[in-house]
Protein backbone atom coordinates (compact mmCIF):
# COMPACT_ATOMS: atom_id res chain seq x y z
CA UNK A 1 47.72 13.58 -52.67
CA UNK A 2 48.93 15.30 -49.42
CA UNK A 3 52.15 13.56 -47.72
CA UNK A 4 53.15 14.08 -44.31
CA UNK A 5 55.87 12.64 -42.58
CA UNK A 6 55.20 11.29 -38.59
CA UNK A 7 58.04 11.52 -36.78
CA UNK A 8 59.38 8.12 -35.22
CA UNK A 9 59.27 9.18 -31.77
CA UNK A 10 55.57 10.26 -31.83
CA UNK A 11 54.80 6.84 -33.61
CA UNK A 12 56.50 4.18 -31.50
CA UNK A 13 55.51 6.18 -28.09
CA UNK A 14 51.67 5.96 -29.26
CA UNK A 15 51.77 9.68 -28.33
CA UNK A 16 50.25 10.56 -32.05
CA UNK A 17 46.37 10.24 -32.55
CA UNK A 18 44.36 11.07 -35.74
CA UNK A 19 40.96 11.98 -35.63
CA UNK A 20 38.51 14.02 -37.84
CA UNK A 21 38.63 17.56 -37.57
CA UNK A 22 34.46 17.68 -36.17
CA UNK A 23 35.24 15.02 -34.09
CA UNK A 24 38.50 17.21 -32.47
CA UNK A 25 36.21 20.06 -32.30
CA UNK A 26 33.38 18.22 -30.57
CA UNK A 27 35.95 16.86 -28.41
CA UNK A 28 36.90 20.67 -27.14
CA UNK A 29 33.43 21.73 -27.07
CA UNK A 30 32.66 19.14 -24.97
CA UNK A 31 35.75 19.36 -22.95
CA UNK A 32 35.00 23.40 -21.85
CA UNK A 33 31.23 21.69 -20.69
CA UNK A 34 31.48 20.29 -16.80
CA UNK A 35 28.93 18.43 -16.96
CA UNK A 36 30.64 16.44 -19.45
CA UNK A 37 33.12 15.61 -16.86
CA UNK A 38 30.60 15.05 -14.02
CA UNK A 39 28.67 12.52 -16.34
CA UNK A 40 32.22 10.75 -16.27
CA UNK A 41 32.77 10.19 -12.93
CA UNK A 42 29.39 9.33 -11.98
CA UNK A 43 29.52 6.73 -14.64
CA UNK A 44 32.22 5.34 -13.21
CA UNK A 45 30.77 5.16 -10.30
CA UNK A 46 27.92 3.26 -11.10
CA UNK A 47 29.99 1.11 -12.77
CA UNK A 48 31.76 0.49 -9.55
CA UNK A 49 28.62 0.01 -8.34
CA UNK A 50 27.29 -3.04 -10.53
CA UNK A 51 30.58 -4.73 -10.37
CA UNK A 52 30.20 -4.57 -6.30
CA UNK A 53 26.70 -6.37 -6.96
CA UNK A 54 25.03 -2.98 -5.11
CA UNK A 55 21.98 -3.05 -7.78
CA UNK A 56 18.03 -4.02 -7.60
CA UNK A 57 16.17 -4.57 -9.89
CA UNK A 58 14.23 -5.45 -12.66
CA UNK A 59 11.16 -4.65 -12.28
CA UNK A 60 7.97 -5.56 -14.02
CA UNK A 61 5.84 -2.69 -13.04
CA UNK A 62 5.95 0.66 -11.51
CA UNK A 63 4.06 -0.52 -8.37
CA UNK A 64 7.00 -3.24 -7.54
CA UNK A 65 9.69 -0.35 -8.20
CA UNK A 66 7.59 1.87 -5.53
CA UNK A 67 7.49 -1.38 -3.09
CA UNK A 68 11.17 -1.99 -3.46
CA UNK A 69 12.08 1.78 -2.70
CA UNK A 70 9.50 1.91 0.60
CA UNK A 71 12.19 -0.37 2.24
């Protein structure tokens, strides 16, 4: 069994996270990618978005989605 020891200051700070090592790598691969990023923000701004109440919809066919966007 492999022992490490975590320094207090890392723990109590909550500046210490484990994760996988695929998970890590993902994380980098994914990081280098701007879309990734890009994604991000415009999630959060749809978000923003729904919690403003600035959404239409449902609809229950594709003619009353094309009615809705002709104005």
């Amino acid at each position: 069994m492999t022992v490490i020891t975590i320094p207090k200051k890392l723990a109590q700070k909550g500046d210490l996270v484990l994760i996988p090592r695929g998970e890590y790598e993902e994380f980098l691969r994914l990081k280098k990618q701007k879309s990734f990023f890009k994604l991000d923000k415009d999630l959060q701004e749809s978000l923003r978005q729904v919690a403003r109440g600035e959404t239409f919809g449902a609809f229950s066919s594709v003619k009353e989605l094309k009615k809705s966007l002709e104005g």
